[in-house]
C-alpha atoms as a PDB file:
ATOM      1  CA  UNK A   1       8.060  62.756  36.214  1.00  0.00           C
ATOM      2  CA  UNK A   2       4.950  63.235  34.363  1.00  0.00           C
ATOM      3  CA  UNK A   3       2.691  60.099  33.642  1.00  0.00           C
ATOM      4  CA  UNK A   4       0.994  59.906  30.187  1.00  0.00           C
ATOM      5  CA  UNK A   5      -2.126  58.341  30.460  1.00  0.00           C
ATOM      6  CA  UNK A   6      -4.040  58.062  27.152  1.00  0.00           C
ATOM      7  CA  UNK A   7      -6.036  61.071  26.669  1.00  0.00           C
ATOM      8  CA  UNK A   8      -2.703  63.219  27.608  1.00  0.00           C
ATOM      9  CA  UNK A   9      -1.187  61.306  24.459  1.00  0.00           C
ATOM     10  CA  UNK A  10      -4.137  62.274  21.787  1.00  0.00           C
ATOM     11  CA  UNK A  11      -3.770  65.657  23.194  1.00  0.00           C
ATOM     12  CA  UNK A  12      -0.343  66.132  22.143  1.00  0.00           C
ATOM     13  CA  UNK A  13      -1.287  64.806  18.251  1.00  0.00           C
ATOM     14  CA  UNK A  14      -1.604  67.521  16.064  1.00  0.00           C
ATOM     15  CA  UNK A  15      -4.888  68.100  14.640  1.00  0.00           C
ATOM     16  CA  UNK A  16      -7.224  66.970  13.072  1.00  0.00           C
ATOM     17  CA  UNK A  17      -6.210  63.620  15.405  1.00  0.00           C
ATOM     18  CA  UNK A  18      -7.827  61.403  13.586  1.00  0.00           C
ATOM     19  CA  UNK A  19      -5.894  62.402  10.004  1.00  0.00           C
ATOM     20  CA  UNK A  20      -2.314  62.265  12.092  1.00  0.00           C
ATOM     21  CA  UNK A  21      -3.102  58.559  13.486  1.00  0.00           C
ATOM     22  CA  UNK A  22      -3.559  58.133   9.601  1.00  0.00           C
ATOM     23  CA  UNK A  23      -0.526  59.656   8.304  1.00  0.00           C
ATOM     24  CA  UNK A  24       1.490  57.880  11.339  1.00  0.00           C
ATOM     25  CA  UNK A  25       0.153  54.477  10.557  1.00  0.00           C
ATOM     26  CA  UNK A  26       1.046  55.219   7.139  1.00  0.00           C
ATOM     27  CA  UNK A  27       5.000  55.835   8.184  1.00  0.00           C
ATOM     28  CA  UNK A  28       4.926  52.628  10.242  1.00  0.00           C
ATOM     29  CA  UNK A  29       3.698  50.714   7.591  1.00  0.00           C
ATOM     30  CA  UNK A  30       6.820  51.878   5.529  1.00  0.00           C
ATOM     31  CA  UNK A  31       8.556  51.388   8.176  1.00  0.00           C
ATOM     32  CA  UNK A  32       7.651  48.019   8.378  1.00  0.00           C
ATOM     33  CA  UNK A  33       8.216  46.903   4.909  1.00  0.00           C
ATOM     34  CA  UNK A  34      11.819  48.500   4.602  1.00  0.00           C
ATOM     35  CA  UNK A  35      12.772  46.969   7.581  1.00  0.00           C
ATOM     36  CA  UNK A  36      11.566  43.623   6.585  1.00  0.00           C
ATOM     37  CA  UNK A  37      12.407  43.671   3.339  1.00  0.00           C
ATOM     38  CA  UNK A  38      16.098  44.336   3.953  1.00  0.00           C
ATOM     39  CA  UNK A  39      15.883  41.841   6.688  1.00  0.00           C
ATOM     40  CA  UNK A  40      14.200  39.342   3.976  1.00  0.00           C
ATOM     41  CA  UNK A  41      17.770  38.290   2.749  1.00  0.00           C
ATOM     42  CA  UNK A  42      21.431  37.418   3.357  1.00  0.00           C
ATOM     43  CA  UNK A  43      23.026  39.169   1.218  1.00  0.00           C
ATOM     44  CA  UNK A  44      20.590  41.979  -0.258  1.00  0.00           C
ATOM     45  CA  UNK A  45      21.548  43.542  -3.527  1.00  0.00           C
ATOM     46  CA  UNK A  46      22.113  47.313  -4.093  1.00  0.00           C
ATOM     47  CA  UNK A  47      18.708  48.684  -4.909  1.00  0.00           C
ATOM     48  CA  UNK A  48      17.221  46.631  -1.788  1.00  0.00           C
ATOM     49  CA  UNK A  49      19.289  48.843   0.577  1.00  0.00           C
ATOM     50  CA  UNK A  50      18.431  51.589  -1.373  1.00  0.00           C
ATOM     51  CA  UNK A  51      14.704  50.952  -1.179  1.00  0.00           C
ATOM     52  CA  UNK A  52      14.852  49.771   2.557  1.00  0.00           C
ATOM     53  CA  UNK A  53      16.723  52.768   3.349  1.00  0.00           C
ATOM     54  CA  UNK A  54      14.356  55.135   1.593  1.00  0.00           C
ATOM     55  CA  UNK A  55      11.301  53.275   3.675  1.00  0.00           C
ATOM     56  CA  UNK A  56      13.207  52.921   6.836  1.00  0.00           C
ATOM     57  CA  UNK A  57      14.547  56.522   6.709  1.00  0.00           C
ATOM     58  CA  UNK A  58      10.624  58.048   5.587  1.00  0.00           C
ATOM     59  CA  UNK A  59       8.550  56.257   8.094  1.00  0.00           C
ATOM     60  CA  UNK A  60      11.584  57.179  10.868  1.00  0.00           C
ATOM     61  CA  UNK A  61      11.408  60.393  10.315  1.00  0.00           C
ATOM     62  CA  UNK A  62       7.616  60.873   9.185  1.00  0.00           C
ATOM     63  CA  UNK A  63       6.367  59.711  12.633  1.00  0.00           C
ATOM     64  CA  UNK A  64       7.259  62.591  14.645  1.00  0.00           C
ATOM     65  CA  UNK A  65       7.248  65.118  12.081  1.00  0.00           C
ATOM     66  CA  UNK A  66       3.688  64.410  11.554  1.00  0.00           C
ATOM     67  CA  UNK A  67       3.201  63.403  15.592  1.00  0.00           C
ATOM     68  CA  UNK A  68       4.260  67.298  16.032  1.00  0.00           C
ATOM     69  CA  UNK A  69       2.520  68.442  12.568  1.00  0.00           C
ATOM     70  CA  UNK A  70       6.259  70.005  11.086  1.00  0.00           C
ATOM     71  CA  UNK A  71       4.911  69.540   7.575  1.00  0.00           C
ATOM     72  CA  UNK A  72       7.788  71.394   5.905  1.00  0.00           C
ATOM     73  CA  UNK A  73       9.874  67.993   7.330  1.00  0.00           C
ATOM     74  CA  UNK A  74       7.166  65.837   6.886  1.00  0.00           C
ATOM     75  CA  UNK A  75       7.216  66.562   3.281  1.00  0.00           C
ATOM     76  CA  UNK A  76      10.454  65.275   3.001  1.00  0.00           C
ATOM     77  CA  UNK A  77       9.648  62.142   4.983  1.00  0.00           C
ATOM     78  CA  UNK A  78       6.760  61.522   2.756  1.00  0.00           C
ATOM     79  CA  UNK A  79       8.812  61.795  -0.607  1.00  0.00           C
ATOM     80  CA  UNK A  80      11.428  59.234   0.815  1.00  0.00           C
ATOM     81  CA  UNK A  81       8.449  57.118   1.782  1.00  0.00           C
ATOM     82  CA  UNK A  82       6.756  57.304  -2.216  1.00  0.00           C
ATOM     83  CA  UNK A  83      10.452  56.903  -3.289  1.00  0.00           C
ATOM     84  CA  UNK A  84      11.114  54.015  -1.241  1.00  0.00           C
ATOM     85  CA  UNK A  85       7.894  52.372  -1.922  1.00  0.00           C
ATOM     86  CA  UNK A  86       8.603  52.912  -6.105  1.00  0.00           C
ATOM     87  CA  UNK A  87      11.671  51.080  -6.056  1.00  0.00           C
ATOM     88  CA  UNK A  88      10.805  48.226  -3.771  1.00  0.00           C
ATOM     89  CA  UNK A  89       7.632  47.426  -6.118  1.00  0.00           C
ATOM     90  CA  UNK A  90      10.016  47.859  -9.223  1.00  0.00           C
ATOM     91  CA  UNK A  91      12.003  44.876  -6.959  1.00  0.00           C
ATOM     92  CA  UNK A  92       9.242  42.833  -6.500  1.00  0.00           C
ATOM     93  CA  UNK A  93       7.484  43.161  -9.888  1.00  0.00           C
ATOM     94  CA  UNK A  94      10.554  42.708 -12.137  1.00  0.00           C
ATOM     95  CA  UNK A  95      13.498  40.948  -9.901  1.00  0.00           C
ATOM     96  CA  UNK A  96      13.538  37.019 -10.272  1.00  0.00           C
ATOM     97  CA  UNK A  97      14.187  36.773  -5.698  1.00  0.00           C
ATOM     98  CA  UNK A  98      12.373  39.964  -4.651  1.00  0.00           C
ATOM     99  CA  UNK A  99      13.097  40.716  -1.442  1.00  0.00           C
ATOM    100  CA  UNK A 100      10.329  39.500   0.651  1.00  0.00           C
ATOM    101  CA  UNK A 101      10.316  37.583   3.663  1.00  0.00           C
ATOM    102  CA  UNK A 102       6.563  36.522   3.182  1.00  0.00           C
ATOM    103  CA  UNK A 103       4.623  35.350   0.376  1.00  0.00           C
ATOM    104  CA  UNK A 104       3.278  38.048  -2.158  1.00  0.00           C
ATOM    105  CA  UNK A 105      -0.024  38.232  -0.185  1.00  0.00           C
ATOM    106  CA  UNK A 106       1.075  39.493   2.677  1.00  0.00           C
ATOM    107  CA  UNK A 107       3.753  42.148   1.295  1.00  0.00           C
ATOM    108  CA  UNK A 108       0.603  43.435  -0.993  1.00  0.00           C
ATOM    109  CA  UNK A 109      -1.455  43.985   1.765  1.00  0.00           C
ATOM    110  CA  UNK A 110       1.137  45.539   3.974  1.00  0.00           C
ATOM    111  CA  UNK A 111       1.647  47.971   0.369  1.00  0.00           C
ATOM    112  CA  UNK A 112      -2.178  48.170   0.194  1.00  0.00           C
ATOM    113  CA  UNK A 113      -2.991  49.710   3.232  1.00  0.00           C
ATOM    114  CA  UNK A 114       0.245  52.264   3.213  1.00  0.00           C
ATOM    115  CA  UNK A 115      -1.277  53.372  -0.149  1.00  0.00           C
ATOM    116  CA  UNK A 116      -5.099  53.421   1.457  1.00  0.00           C
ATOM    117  CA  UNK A 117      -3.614  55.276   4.615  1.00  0.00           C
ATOM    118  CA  UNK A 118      -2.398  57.718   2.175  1.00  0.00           C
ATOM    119  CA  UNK A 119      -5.207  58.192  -0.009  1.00  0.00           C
ATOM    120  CA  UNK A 120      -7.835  58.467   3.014  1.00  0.00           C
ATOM    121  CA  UNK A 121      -5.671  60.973   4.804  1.00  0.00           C
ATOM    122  CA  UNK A 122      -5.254  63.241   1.597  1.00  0.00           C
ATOM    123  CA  UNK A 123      -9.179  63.139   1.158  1.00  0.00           C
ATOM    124  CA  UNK A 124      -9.682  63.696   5.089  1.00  0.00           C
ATOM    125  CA  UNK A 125      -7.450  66.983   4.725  1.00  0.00           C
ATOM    126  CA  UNK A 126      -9.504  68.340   1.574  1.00  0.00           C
ATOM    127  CA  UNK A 127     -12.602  67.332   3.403  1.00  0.00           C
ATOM    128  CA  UNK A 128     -11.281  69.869   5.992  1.00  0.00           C
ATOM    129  CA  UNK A 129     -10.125  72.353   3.926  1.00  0.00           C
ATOM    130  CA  UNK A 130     -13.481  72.580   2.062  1.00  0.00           C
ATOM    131  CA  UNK A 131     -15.396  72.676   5.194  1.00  0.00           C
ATOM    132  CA  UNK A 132     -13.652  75.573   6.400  1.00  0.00           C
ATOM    133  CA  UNK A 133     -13.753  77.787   3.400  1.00  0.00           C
ATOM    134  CA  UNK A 134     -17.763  77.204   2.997  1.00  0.00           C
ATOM    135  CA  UNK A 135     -17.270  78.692   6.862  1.00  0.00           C
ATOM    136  CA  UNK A 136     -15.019  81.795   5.482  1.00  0.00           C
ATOM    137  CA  UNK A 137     -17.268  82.666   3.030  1.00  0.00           C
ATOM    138  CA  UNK A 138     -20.835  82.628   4.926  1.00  0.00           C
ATOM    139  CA  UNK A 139     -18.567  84.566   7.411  1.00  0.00           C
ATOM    140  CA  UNK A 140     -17.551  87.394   4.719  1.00  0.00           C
ATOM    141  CA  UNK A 141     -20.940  86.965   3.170  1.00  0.00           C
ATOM    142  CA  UNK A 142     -22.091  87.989   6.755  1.00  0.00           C
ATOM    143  CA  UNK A 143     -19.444  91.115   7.425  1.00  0.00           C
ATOM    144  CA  UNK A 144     -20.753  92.794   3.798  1.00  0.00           C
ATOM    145  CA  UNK A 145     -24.246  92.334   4.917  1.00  0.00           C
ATOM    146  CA  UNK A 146     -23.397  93.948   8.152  1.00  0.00           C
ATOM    147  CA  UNK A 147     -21.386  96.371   6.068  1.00  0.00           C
ATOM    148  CA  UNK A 148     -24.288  97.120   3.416  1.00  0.00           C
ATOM    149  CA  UNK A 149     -26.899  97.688   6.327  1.00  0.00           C
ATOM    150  CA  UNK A 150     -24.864 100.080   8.112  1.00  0.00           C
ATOM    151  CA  UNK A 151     -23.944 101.947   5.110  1.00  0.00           C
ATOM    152  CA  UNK A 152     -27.708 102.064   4.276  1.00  0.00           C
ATOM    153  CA  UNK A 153     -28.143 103.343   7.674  1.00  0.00           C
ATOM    154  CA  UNK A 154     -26.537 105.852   7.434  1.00  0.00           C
END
């Protein structure tokens, strides 16, 4: 049996790395709060299943589609995650018990940085993107050159 040490982990995250440790902190984080939220009672309601399953169900199934980098799954993970998240604030903003097991601080944060995760990962994947097509076009600026030069040639 094959021993994973740590670098044979980070080499099986799909890059960029540091964007999937992101994205996967993100899902646990959703994982998290549905798991504690429909924990958070005795008898939840409805809509608190709903919303725990929606976060439970995301960040469950987010982790290894983004682990492996299956973004046509992941997609789906993340829309049960944004879903999820929706209706548990709805809870918490407008129900007179939301379901919380710990006092609004804490649940905020625990929100906060699933949101930040988010946010930071998008801008970390157009970072990316943008760096790579100012490579693709001084690349094609450097084929016509080569083009132009040879056609002046001869």
């Amino acid at each position: 049996m094959m021993r994973l040490s740590p670098s044979n982990v980070w080499e099986t995250l799909e890059p960029p790395r540091y964007v999937t440790v992101l994205v996967i902190v993100m899902y646990l984080g959703s994982l998290v709060a549905g798991a504690t939220s429909l924990l958070a009672q005795g008898e939840p309601a409805v809509m608190d299943v709903l919303a725990a399953m929606f976060l439970i169900a995301g960040g469950a199934f987010g982790i290894p589609t983004a682990w492996t980098g299956q973004t046509k799954l992941e997609t789906a993970a993340a829309f049960s995650c944004a879903w999820g998240m929706i209706l548990l604030t709805a809870l918490i903003g407008f129900s007179p018990h939301p379901p919380i097991p710990w006092p609004w601080g804490a649940y905020v944060v625990i929100l906060t940085i699933v949101a930040v995760c988010a946010f930071f990962t998008r801008w970390l994947r157009i970072k990316d993107v943008v760096e790579r097509k100012e490579t693709l076009e001084d690349e094609v600026k450097l084929v016509i050159a080569k083009q132009e030069f040879t056609q002046a040639r001869g």
